[in-house]
PDB file of N, CA and C in Angstrom:
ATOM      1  N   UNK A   1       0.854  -1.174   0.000  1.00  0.00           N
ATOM      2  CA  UNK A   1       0.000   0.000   0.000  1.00  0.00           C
ATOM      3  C   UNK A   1       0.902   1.239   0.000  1.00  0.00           C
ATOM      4  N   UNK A   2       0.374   1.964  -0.695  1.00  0.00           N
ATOM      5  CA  UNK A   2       1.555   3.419  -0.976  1.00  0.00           C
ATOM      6  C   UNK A   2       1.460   4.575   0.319  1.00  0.00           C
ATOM      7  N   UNK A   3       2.602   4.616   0.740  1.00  0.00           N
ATOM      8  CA  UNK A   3       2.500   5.641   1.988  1.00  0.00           C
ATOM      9  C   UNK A   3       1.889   6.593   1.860  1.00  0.00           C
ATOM     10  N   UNK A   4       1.590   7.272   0.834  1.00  0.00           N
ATOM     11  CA  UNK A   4       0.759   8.600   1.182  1.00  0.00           C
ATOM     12  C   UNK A   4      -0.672   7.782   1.380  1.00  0.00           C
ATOM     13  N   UNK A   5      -1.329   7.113   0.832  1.00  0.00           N
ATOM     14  CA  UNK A   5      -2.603   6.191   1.103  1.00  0.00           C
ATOM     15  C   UNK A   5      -2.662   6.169   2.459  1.00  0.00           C
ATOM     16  N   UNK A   6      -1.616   5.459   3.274  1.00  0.00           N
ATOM     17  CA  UNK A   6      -1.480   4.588   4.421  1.00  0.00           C
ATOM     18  C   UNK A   6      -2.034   6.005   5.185  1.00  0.00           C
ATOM     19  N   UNK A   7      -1.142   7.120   5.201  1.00  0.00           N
ATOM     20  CA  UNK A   7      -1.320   8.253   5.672  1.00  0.00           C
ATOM     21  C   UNK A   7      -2.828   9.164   5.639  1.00  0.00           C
ATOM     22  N   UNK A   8      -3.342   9.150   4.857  1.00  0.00           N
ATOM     23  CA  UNK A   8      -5.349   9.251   4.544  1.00  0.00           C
ATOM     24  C   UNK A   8      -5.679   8.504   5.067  1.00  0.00           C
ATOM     25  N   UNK A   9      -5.675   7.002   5.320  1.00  0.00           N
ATOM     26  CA  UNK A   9      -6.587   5.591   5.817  1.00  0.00           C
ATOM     27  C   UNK A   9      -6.174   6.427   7.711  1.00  0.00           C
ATOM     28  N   UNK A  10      -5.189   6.280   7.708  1.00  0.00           N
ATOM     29  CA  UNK A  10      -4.393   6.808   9.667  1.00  0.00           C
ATOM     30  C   UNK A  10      -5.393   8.359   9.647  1.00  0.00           C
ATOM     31  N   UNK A  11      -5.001   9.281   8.800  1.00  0.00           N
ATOM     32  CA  UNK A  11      -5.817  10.484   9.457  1.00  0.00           C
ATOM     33  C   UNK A  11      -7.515  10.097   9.507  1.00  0.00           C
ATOM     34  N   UNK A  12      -8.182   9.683   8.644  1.00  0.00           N
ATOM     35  CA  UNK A  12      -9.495   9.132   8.802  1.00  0.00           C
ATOM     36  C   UNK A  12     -10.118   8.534   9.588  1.00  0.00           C
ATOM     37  N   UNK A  13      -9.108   7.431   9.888  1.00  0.00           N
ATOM     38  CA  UNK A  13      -9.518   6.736  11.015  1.00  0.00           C
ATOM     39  C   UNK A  13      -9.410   7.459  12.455  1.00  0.00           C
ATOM     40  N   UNK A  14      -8.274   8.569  12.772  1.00  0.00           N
ATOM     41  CA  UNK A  14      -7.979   9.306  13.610  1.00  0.00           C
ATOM     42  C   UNK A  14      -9.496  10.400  13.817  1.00  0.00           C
ATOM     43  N   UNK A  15      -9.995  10.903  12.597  1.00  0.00           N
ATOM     44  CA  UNK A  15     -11.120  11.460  12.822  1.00  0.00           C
ATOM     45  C   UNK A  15     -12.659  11.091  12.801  1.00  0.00           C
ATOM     46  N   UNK A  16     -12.200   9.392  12.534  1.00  0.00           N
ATOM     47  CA  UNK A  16     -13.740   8.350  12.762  1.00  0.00           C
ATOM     48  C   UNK A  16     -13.660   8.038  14.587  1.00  0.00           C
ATOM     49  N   UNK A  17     -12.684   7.981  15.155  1.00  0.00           N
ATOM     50  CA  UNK A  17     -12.669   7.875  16.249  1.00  0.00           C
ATOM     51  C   UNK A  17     -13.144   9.081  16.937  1.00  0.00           C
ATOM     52  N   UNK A  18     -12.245  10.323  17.183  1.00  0.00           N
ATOM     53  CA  UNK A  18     -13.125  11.449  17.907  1.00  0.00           C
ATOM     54  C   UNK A  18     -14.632  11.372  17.377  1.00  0.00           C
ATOM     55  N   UNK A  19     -15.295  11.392  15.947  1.00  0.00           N
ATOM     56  CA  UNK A  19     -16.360  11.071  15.572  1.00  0.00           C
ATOM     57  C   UNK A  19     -17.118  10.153  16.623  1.00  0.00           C
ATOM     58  N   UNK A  20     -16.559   9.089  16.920  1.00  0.00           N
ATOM     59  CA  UNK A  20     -17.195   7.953  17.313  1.00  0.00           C
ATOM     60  C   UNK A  20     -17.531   8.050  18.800  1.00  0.00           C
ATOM     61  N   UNK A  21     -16.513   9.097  19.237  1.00  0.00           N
ATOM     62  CA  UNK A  21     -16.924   9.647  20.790  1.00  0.00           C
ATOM     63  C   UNK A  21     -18.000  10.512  20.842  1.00  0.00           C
ATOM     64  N   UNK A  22     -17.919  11.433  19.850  1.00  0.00           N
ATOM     65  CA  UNK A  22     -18.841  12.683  19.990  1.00  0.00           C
ATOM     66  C   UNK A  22     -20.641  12.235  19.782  1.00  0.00           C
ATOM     67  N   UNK A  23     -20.960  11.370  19.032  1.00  0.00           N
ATOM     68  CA  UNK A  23     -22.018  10.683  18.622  1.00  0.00           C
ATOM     69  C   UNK A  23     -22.107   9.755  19.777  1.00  0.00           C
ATOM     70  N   UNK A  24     -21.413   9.185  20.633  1.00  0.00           N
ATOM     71  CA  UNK A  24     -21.723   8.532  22.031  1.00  0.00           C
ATOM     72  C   UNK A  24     -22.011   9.437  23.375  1.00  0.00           C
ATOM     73  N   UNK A  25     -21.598  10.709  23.191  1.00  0.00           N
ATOM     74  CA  UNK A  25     -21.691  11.542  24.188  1.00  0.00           C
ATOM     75  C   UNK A  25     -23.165  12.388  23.731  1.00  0.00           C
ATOM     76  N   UNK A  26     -23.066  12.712  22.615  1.00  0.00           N
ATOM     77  CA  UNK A  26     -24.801  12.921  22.452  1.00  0.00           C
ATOM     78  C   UNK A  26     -25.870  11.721  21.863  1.00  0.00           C
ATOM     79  N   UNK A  27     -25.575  10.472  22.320  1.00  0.00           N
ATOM     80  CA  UNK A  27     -26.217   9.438  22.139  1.00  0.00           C
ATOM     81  C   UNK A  27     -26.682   9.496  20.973  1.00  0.00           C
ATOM     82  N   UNK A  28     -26.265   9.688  20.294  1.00  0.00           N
ATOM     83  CA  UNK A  28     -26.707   9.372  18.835  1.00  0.00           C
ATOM     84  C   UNK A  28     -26.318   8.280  18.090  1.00  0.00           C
ATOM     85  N   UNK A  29     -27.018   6.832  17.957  1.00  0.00           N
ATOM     86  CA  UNK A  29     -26.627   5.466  18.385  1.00  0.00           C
ATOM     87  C   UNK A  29     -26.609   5.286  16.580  1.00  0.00           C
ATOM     88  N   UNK A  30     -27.710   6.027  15.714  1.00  0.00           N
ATOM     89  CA  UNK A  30     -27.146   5.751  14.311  1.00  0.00           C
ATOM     90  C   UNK A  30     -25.751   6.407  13.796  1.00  0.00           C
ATOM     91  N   UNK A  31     -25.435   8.102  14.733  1.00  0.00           N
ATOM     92  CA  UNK A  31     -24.186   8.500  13.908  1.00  0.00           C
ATOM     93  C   UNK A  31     -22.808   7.591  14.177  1.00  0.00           C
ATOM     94  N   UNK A  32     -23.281   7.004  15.835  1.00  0.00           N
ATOM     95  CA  UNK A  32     -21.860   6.256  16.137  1.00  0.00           C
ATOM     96  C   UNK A  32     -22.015   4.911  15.621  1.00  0.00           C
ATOM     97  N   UNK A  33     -23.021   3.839  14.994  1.00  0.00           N
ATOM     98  CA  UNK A  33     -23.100   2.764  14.576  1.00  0.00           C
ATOM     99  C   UNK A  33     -22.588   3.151  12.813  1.00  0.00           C
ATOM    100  N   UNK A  34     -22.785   3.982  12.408  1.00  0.00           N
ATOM    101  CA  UNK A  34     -22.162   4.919  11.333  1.00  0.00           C
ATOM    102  C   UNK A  34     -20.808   4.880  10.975  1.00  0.00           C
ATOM    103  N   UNK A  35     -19.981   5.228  12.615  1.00  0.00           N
ATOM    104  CA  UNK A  35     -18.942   5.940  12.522  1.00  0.00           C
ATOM    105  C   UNK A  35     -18.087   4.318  12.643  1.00  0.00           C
ATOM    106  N   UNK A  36     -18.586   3.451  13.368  1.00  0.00           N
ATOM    107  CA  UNK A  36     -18.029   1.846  13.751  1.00  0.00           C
ATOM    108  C   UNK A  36     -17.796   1.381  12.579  1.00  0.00           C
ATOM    109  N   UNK A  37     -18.791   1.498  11.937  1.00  0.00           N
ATOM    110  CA  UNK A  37     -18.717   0.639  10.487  1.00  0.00           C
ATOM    111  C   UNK A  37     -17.554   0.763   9.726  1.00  0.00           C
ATOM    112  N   UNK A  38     -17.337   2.413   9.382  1.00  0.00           N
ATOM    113  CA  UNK A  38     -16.415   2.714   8.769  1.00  0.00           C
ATOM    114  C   UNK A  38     -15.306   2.680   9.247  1.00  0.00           C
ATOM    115  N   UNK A  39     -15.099   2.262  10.990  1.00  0.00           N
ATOM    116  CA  UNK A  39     -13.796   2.467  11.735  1.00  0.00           C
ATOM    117  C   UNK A  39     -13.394   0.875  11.586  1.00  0.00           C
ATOM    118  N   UNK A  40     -14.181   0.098  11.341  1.00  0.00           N
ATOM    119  CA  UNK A  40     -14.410  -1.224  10.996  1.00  0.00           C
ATOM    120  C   UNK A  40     -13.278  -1.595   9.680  1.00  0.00           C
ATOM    121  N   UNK A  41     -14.121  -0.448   8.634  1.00  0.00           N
ATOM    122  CA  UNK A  41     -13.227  -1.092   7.118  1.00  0.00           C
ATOM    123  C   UNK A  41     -12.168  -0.261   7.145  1.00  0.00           C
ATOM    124  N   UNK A  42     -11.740   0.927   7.786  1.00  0.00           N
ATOM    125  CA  UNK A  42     -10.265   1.018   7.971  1.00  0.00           C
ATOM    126  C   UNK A  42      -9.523   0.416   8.530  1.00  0.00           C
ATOM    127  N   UNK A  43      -9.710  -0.001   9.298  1.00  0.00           N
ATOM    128  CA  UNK A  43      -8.997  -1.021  10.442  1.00  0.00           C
ATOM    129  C   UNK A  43      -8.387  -2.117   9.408  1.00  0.00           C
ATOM    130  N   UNK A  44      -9.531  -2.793   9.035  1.00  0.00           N
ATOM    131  CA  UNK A  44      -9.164  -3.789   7.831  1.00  0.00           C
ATOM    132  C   UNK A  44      -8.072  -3.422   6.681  1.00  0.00           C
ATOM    133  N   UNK A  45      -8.453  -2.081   5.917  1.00  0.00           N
ATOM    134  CA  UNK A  45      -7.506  -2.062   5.368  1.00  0.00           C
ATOM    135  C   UNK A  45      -5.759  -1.529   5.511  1.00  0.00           C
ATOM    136  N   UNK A  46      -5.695  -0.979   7.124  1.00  0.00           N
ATOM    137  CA  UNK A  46      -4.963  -0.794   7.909  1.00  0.00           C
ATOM    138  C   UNK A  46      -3.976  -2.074   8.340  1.00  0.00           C
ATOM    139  N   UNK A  47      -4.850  -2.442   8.308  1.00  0.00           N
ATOM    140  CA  UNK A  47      -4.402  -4.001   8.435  1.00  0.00           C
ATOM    141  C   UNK A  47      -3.020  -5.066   7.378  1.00  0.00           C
ATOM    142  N   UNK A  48      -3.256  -4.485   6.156  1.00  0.00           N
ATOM    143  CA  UNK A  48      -2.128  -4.902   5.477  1.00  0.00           C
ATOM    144  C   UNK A  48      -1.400  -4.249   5.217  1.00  0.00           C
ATOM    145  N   UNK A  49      -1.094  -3.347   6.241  1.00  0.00           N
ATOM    146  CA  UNK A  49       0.427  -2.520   5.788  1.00  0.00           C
ATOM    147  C   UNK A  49       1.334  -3.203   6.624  1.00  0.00           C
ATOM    148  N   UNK A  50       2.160  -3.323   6.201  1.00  0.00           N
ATOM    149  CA  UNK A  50       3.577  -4.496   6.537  1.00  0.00           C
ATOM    150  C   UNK A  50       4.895  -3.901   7.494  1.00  0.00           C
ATOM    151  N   UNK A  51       4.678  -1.988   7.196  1.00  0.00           N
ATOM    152  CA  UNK A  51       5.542  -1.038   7.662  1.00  0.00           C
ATOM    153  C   UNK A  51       4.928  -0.138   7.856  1.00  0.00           C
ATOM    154  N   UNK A  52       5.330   0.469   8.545  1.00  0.00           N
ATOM    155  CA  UNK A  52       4.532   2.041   9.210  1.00  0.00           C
ATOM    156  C   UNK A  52       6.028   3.008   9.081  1.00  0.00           C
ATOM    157  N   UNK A  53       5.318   4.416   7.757  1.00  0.00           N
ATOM    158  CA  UNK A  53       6.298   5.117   7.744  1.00  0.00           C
ATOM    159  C   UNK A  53       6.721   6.199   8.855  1.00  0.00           C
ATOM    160  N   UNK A  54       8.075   6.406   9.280  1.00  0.00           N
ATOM    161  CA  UNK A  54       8.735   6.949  10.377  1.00  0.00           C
ATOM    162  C   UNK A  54       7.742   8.240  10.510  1.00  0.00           C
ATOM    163  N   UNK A  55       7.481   9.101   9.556  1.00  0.00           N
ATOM    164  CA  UNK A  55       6.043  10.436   9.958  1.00  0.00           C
ATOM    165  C   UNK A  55       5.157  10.089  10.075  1.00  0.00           C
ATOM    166  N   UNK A  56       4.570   8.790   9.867  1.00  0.00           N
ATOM    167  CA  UNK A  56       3.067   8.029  10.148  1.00  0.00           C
ATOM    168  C   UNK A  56       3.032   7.998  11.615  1.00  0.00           C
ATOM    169  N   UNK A  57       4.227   7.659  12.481  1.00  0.00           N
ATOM    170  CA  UNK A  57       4.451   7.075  13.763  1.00  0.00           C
ATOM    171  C   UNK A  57       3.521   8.046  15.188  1.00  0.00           C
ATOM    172  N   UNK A  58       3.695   8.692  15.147  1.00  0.00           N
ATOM    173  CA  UNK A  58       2.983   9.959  15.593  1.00  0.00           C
ATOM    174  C   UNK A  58       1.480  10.094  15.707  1.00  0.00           C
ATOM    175  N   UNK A  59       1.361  10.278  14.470  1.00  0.00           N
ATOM    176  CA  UNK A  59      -0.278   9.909  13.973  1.00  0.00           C
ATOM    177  C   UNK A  59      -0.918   8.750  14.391  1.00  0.00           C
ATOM    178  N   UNK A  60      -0.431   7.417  14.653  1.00  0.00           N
ATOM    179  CA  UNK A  60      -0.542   6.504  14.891  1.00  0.00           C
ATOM    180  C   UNK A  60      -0.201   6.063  16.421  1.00  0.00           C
ATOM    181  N   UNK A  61       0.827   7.167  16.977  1.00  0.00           N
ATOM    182  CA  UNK A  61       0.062   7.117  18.324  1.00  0.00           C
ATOM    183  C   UNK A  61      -1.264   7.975  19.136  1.00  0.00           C
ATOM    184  N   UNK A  62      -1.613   8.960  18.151  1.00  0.00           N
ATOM    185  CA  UNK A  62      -2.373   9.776  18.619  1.00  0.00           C
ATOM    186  C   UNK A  62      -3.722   8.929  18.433  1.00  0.00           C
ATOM    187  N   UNK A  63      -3.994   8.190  17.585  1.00  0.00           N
ATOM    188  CA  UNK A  63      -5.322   7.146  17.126  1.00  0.00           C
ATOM    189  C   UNK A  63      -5.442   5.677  18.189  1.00  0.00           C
ATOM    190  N   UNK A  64      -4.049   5.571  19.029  1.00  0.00           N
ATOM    191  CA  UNK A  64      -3.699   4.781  19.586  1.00  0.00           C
ATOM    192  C   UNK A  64      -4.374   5.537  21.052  1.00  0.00           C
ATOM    193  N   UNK A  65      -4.270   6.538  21.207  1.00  0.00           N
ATOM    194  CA  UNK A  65      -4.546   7.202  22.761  1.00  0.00           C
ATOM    195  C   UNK A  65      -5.703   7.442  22.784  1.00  0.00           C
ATOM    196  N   UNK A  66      -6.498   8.145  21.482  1.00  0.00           N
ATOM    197  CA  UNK A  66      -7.804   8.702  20.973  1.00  0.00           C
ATOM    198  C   UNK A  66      -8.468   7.417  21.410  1.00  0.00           C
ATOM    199  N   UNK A  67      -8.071   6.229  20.569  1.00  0.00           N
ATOM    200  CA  UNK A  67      -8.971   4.905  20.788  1.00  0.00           C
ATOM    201  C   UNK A  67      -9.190   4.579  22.436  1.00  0.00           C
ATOM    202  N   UNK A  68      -8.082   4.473  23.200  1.00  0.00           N
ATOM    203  CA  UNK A  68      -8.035   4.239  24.504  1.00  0.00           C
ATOM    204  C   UNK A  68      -8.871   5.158  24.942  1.00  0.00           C
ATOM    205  N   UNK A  69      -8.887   5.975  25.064  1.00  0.00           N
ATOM    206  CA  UNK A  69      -9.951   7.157  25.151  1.00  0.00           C
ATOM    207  C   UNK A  69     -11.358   6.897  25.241  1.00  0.00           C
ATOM    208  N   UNK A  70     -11.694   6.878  24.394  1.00  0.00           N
ATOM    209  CA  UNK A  70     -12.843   6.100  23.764  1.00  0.00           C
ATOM    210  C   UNK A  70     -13.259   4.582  24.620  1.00  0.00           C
ATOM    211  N   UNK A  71     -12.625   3.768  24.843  1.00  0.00           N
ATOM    212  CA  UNK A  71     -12.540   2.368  25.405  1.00  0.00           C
ATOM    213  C   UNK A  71     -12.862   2.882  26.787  1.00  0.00           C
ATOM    214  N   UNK A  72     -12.034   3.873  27.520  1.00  0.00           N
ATOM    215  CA  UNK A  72     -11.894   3.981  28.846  1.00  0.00           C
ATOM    216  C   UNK A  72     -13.699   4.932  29.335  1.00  0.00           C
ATOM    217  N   UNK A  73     -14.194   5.436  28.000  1.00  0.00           N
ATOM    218  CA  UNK A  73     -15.381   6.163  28.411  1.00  0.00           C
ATOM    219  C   UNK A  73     -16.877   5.178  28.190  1.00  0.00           C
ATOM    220  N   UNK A  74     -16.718   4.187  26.769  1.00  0.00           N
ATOM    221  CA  UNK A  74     -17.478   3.209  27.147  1.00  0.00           C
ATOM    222  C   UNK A  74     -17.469   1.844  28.561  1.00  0.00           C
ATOM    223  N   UNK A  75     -16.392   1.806  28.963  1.00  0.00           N
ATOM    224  CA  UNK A  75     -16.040   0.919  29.783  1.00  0.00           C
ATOM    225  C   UNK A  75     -16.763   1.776  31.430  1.00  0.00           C
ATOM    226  N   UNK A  76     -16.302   2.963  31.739  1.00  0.00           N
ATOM    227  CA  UNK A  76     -17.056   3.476  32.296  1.00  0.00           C
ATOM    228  C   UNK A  76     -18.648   3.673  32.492  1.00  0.00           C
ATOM    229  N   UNK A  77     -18.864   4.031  31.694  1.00  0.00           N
ATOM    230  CA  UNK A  77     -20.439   4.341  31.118  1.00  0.00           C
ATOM    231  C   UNK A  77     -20.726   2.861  31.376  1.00  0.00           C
ATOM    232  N   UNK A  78     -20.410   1.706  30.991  1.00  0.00           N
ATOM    233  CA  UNK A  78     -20.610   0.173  31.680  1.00  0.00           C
ATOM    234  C   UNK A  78     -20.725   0.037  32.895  1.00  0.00           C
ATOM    235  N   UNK A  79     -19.680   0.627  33.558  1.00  0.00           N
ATOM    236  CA  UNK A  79     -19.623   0.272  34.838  1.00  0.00           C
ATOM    237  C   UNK A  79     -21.097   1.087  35.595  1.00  0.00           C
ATOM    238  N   UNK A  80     -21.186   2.107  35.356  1.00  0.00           N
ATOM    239  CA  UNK A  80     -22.453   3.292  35.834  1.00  0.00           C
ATOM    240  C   UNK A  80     -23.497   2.721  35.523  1.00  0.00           C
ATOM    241  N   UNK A  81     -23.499   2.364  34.780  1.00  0.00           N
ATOM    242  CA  UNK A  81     -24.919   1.191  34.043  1.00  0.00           C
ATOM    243  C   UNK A  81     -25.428   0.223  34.881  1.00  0.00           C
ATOM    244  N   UNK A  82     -24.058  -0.387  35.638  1.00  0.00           N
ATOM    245  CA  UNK A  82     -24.359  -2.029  36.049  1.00  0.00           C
ATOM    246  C   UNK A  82     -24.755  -1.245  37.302  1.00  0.00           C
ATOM    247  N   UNK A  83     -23.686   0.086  37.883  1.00  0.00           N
ATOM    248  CA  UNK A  83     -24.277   0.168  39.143  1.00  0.00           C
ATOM    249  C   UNK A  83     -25.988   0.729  39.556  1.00  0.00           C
ATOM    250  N   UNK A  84     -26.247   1.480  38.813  1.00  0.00           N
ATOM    251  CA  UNK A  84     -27.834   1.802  39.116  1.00  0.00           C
ATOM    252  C   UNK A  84     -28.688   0.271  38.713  1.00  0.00           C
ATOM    253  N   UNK A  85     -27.783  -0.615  37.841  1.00  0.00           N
ATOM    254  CA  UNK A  85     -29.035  -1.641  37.830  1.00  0.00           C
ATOM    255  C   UNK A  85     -29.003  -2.423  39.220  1.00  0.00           C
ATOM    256  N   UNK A  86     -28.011  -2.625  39.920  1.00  0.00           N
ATOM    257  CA  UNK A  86     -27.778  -2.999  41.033  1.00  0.00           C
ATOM    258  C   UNK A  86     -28.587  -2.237  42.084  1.00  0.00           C
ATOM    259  N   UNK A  87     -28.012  -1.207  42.228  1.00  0.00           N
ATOM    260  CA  UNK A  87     -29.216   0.061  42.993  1.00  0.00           C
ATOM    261  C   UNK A  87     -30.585  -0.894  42.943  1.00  0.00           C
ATOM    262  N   UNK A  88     -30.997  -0.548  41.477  1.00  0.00           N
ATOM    263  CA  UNK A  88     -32.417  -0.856  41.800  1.00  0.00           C
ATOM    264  C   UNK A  88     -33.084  -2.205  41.681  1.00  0.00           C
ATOM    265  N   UNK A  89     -31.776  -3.188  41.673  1.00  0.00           N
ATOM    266  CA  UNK A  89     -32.040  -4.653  42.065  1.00  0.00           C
ATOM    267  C   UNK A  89     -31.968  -4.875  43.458  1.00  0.00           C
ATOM    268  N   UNK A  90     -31.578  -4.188  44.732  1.00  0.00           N
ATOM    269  CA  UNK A  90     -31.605  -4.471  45.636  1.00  0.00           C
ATOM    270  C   UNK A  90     -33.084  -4.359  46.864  1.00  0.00           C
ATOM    271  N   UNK A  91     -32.937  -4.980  47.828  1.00  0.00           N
ATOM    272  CA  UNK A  91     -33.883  -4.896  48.262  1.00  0.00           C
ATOM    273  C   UNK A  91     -34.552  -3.398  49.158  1.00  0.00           C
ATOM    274  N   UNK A  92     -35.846  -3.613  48.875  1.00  0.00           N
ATOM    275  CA  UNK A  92     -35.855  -1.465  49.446  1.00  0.00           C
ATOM    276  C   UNK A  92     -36.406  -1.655  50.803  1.00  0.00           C
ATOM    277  N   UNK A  93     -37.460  -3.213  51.117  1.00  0.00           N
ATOM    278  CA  UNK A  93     -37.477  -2.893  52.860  1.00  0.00           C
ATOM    279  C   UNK A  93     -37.010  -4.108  52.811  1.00  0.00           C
ATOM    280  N   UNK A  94     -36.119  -4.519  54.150  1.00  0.00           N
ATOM    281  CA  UNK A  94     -35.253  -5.155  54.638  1.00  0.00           C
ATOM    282  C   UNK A  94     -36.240  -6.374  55.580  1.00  0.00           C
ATOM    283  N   UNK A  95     -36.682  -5.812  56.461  1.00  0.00           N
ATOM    284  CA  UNK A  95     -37.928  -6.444  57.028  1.00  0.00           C
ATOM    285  C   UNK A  95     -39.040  -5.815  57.596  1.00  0.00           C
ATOM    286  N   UNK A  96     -39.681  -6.645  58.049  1.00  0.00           N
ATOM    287  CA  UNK A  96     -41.306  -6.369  58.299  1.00  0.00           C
ATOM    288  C   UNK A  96     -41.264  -6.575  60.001  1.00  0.00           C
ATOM    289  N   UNK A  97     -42.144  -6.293  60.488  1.00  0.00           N
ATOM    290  CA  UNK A  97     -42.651  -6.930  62.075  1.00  0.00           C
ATOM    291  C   UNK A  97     -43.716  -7.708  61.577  1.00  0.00           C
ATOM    292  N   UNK A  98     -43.111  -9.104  62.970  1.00  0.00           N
ATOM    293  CA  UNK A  98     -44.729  -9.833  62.886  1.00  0.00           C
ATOM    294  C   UNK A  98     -45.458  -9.106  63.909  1.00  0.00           C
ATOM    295  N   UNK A  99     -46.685  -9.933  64.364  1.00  0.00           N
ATOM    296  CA  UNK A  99     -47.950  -9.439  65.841  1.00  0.00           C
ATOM    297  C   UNK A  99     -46.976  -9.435  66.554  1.00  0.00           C
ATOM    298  N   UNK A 100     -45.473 -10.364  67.013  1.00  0.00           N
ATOM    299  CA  UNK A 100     -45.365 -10.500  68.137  1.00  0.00           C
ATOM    300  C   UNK A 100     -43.688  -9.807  68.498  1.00  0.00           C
ATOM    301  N   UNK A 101     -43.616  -9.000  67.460  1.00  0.00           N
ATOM    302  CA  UNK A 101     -43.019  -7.471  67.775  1.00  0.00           C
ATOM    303  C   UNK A 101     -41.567  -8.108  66.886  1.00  0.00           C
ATOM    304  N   UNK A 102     -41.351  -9.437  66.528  1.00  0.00           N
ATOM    305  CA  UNK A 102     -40.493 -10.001  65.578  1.00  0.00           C
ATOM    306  C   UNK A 102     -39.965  -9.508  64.599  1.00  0.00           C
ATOM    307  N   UNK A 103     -38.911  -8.924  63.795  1.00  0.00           N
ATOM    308  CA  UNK A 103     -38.652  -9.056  62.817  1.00  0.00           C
ATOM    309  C   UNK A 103     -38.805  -9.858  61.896  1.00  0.00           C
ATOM    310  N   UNK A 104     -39.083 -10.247  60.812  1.00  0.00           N
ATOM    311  CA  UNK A 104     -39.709 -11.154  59.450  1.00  0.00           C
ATOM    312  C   UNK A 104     -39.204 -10.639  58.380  1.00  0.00           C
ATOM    313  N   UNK A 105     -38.395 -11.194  57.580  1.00  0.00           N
ATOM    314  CA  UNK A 105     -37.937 -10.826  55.987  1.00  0.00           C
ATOM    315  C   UNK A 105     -39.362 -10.578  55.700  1.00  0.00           C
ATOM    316  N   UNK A 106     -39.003  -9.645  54.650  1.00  0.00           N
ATOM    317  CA  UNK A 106     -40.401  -9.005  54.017  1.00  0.00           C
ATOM    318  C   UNK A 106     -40.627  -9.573  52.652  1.00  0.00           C
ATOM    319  N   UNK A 107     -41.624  -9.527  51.834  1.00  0.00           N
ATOM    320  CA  UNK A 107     -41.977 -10.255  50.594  1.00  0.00           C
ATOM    321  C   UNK A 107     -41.631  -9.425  49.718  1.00  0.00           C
ATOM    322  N   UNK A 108     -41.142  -8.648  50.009  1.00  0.00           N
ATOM    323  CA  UNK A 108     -40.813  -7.646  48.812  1.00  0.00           C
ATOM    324  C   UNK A 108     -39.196  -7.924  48.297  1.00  0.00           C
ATOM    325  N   UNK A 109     -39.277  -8.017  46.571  1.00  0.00           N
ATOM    326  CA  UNK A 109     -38.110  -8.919  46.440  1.00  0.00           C
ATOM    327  C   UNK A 109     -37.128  -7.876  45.812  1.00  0.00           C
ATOM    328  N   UNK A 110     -37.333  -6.403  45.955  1.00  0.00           N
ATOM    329  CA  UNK A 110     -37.071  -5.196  45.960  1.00  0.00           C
ATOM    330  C   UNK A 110     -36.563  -4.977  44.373  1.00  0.00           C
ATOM    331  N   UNK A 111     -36.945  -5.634  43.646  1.00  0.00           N
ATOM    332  CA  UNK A 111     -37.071  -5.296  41.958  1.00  0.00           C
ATOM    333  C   UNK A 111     -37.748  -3.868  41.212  1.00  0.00           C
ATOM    334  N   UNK A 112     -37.300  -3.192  41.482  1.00  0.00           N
ATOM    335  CA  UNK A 112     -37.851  -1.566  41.224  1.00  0.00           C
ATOM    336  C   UNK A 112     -38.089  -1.527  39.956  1.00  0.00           C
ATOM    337  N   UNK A 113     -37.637  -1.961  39.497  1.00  0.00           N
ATOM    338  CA  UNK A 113     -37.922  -2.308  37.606  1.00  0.00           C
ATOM    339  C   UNK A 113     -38.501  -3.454  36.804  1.00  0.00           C
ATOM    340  N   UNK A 114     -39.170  -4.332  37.778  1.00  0.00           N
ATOM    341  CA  UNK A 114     -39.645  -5.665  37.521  1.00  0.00           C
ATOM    342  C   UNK A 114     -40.332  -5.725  36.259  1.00  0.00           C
ATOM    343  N   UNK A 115     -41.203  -5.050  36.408  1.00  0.00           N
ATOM    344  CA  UNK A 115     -42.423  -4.539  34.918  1.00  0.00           C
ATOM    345  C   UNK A 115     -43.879  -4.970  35.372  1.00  0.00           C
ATOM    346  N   UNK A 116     -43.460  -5.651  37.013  1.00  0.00           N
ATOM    347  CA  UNK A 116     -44.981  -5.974  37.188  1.00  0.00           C
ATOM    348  C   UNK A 116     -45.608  -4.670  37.872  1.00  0.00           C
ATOM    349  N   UNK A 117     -47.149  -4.773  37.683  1.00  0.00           N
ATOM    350  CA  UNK A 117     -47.834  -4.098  37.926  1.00  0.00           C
ATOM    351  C   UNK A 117     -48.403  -4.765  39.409  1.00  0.00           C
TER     352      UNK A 117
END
């Protein structure tokens, strides 16, 4: 593949990535399923270059940090996810009293999002 090529496929992909953040931060799930696709077939054709020219190197770490970037804000946004589902998987009363002034686990299986009515 001819270095100036290699060099268009690296800046593109460098600006499908910030792309690919900015469309996740305003949830816009078609521009960033958009932006994947195409970060998809660069990658691929990124893929058969055999050498990376010495001014490419640079560029290619900046797409390297950009990406991490990116990884470290979906991976987050995961983690925030699991924790409110947890939140509201847990139980909300703990127990009940019986008549005879007892504590009793309560029937409530504290599913805040169950879907039952």
């Amino acid at each position: 593949m001819p270095t100036e090529k290699t060099h268009d496929y690296l800046a593109r992909l460098l600006d499908v990535i910030i792309q690919e953040r900015e469309c996740a931060k305003k949830l816009d799930m078609n521009g960033m399923l958009k932006a994947m696709g195409e970060k998809e077939e660069l990658v691929q054709y990124l893929a058969l270059v055999q050498a990376l020219d010495e001014k490419d190197r640079t560029l290619a770490a900046k797409i390297r940090n950009e990406n991490r970037r990116n990884a470290f804000l979906f991976k987050s946004t995961l983690g925030w996810i699991k924790e409110i589902m947890e939140f509201f998987g847990k139980r909300t009363v703990t127990s009940t009293y019986s008549a005879g002034a007892y504590t009793v686990p309560s029937q409530i299986h504290g599913r805040l999002l169950s879907g039952k009515v």
